[in-house]
Structure formats: C-alpha cells, structure tokens
N, C-alpha and C. Protein backbone atom coordinates (compact mmCIF):
# COMPACT_ATOMS: atom_id res chain seq x y z
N UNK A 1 -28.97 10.51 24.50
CA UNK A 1 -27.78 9.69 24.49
C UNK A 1 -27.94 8.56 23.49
N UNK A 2 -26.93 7.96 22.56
CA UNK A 2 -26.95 7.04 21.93
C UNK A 2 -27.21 5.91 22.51
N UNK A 3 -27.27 5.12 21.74
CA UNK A 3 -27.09 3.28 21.81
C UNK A 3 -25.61 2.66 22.20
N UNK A 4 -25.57 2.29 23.10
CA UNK A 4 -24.30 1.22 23.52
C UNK A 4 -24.24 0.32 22.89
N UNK A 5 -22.99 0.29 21.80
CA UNK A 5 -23.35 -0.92 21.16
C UNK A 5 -21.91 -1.92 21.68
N UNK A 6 -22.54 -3.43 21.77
CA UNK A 6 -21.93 -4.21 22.47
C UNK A 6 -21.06 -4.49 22.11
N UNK A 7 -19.54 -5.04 22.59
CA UNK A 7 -18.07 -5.70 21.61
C UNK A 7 -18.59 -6.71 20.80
N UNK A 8 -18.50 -7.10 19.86
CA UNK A 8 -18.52 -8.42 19.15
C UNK A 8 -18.35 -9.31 20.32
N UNK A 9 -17.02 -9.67 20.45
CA UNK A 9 -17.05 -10.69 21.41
C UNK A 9 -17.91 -11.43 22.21
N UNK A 10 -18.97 -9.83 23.08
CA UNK A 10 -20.39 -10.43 23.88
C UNK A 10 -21.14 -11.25 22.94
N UNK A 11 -21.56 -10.01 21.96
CA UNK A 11 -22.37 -10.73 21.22
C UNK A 11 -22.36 -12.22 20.89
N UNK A 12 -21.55 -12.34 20.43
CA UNK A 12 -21.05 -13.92 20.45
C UNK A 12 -21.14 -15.22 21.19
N UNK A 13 -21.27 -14.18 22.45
CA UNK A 13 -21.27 -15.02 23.57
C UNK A 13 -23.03 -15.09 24.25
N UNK A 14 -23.34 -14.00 23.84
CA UNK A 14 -24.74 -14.03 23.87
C UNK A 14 -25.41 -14.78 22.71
N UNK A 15 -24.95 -15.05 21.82
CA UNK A 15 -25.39 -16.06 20.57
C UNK A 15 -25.49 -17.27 21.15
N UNK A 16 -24.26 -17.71 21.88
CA UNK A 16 -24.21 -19.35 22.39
C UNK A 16 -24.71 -19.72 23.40
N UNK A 17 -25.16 -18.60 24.62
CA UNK A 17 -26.75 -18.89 25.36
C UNK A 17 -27.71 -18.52 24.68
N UNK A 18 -28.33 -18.19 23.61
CA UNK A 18 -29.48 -18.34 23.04
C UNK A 18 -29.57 -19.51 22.82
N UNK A 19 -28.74 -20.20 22.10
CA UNK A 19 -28.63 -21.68 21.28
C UNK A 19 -28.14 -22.76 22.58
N UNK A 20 -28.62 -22.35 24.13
CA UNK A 20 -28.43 -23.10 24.97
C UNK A 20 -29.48 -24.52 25.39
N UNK A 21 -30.50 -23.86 25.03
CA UNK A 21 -31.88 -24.84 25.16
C UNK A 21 -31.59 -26.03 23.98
N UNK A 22 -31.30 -25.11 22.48
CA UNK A 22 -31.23 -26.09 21.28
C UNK A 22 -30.03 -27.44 21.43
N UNK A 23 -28.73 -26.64 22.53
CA UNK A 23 -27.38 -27.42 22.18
C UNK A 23 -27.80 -28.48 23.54
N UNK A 24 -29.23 -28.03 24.13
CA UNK A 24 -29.15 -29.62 25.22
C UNK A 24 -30.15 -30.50 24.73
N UNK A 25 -31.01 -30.34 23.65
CA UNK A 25 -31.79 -30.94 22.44
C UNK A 25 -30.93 -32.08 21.75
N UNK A 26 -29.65 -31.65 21.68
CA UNK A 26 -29.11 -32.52 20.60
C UNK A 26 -28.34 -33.52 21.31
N UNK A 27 -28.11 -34.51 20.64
CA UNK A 27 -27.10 -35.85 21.43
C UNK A 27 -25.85 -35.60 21.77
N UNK A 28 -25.23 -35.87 22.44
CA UNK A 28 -24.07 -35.83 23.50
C UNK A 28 -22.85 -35.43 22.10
N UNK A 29 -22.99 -36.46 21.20
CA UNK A 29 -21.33 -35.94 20.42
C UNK A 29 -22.08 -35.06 19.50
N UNK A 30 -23.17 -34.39 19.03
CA UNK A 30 -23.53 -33.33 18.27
C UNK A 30 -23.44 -32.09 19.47
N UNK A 31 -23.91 -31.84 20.40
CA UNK A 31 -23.19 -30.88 21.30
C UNK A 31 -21.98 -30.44 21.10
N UNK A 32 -20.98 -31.49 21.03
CA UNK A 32 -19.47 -31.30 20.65
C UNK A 32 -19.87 -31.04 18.91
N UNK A 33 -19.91 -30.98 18.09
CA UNK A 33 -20.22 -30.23 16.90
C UNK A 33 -20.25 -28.91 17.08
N UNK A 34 -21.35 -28.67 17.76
CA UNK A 34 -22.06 -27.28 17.84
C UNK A 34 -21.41 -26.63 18.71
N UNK A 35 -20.62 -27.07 19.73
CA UNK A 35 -19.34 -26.25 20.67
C UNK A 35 -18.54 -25.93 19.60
N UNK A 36 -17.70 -26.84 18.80
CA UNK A 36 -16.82 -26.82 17.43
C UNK A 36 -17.32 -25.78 16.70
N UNK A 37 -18.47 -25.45 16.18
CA UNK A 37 -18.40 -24.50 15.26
C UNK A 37 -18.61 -22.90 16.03
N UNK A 38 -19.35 -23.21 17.17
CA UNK A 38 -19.07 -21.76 17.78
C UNK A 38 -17.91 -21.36 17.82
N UNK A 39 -16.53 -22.21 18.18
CA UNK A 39 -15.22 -21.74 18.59
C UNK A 39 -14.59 -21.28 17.28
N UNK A 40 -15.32 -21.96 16.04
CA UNK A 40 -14.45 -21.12 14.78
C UNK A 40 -15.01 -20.24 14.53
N UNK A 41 -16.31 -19.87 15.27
CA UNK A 41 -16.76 -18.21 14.71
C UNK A 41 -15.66 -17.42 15.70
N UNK A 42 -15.33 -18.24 16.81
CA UNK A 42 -14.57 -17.51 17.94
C UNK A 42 -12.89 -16.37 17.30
N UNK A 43 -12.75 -17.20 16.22
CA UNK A 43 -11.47 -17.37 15.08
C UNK A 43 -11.56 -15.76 14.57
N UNK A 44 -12.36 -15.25 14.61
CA UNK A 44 -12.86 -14.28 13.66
C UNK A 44 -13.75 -13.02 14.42
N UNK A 45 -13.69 -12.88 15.47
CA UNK A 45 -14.19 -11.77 16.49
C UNK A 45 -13.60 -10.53 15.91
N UNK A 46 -12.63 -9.98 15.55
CA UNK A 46 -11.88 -9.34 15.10
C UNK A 46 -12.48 -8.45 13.81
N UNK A 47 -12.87 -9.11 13.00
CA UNK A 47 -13.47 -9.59 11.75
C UNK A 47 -14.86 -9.00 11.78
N UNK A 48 -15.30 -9.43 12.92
CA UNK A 48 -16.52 -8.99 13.46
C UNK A 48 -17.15 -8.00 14.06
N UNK A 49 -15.69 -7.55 14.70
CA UNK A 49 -15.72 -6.30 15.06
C UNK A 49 -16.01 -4.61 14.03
N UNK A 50 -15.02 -5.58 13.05
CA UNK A 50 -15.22 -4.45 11.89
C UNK A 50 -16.93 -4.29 11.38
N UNK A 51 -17.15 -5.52 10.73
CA UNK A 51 -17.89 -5.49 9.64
C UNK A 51 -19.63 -5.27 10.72
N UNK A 52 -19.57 -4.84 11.95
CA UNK A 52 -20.62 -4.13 12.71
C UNK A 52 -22.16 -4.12 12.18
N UNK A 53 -22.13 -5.75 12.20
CA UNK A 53 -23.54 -5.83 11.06
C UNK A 53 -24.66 -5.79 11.88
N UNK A 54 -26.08 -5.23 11.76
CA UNK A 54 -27.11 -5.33 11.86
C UNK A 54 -27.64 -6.53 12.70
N UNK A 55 -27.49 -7.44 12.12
CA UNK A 55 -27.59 -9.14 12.29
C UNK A 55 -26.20 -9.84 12.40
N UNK A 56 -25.88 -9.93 13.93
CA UNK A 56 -24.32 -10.36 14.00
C UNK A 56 -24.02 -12.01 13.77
N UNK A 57 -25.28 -12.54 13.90
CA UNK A 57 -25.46 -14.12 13.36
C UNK A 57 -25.09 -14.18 12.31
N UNK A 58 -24.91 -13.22 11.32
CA UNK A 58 -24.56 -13.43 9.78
C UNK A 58 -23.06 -13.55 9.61
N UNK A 59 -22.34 -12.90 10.61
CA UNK A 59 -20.97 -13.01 10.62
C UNK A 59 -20.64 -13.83 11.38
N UNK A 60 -21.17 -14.71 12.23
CA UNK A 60 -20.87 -15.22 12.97
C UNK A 60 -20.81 -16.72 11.76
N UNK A 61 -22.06 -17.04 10.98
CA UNK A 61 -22.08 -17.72 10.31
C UNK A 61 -21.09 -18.21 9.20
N UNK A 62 -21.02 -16.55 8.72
CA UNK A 62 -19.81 -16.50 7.57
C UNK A 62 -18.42 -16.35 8.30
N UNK A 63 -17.72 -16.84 9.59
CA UNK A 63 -17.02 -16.79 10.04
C UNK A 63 -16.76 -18.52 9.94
N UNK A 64 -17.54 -18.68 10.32
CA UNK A 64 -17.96 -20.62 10.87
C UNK A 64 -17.36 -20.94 8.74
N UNK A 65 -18.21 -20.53 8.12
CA UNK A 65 -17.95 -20.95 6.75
C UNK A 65 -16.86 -20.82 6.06
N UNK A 66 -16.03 -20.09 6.57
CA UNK A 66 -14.42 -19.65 6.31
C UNK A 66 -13.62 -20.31 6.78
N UNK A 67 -14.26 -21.11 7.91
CA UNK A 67 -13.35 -22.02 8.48
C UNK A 67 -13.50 -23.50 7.88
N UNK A 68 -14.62 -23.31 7.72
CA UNK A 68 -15.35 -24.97 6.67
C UNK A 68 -14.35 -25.04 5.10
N UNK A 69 -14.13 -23.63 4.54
CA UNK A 69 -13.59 -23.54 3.28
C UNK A 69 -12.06 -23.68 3.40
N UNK A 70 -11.45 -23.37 4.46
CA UNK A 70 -10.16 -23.27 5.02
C UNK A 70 -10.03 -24.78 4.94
N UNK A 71 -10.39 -25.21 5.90
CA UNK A 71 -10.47 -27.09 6.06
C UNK A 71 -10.81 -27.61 4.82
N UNK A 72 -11.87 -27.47 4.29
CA UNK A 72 -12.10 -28.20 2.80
C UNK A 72 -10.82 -28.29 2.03
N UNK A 73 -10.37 -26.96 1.66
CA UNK A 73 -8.90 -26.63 0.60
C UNK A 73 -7.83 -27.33 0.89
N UNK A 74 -7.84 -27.50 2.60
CA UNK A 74 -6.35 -28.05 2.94
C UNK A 74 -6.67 -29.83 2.63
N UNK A 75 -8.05 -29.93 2.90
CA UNK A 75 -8.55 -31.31 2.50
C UNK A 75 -7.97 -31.96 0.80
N UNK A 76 -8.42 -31.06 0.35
CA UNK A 76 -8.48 -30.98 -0.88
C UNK A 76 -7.12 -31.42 -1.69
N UNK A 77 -6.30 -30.42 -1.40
CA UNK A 77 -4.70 -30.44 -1.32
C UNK A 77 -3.84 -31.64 -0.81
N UNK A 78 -4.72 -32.34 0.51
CA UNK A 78 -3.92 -33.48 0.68
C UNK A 78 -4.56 -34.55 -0.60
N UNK A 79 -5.24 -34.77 -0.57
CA UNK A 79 -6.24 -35.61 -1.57
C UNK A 79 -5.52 -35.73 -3.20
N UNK A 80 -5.02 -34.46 -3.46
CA UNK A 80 -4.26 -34.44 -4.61
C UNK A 80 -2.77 -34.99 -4.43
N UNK A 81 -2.58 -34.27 -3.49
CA UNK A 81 -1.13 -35.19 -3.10
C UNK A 81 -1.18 -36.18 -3.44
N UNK A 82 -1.72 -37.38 -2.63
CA UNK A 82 -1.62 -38.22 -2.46
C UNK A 82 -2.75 -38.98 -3.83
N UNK A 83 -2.98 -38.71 -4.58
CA UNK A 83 -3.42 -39.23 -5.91
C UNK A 83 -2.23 -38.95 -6.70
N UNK A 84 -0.84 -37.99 -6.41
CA UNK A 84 -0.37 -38.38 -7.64
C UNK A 84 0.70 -39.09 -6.82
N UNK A 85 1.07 -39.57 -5.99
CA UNK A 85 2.08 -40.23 -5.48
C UNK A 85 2.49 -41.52 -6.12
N UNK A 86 3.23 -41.90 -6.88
CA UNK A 86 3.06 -43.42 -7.25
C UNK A 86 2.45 -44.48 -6.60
C-alpha cells in the first residue's frame, strides 16, 4: 500500500506545533508576529496543495513572502502617491 499523504492544510498546522516551544521563547508582541505570519501562509493552502513539495516549509515560507511582497507594493504605491501630491 502507498503513503498517505497529508492535506496541506494539516501540514500547516503541524508546522505551527512544531514552532510551539520556539513561539513561547519569544516576547509576548513577537508571538503576535509569528501568529501573523503563519496566518499568511494560511492565505495560500490552496497553492500548497498543488505545488506538493517534498519540504512543505518551503511553501509555506514562499507563501508568507508573497504576502510580504503584496504589502511592500501596496506600500510602495501609497508612498508615491503621496510624494507627488502638491
């Protein structure tokens, strides 16, 4: 019989109790960081589902970074705005 391989979704969720010991290491508003970026890998399960990688931390990562580049651009965009405004 084959290998059961798990939904993305678990996985995911099994990622953020691994990183349970590390996320009670860190100070009270970096916890809230590290909740924050799990929920934008959350963005992208879908995504994840497809690309059925080996190492699902890698998508999980490059999920988190799509969301960093998403936010940057829209950052970016206001920033110009508002430099050419009189």
């Amino acid at each position: 019989m084959g290998r059961t391989v798990l939904p993305f979704s678990q996985v995911l969720e099994q990622e953020v109790q691994e990183w349970r010991k590390f996320r009670r290491g860190l100070r009270k508003e970096d916890q809230q960081f590290l909740d924050r970026l799990f929920e934008k890998a959350r963005l992208h399960v879908q995504a994840g589902v497809y690309a059925s990688r080996p190492w699902p931390f890698e998508t999980i990562l490059i999920s988190i970074l799509i969301e960093h580049e998403k936010t940057l651009a829209e950052l970016r965009e206001r920033l110009r705005s508002l430099e050419e405004k009189p």
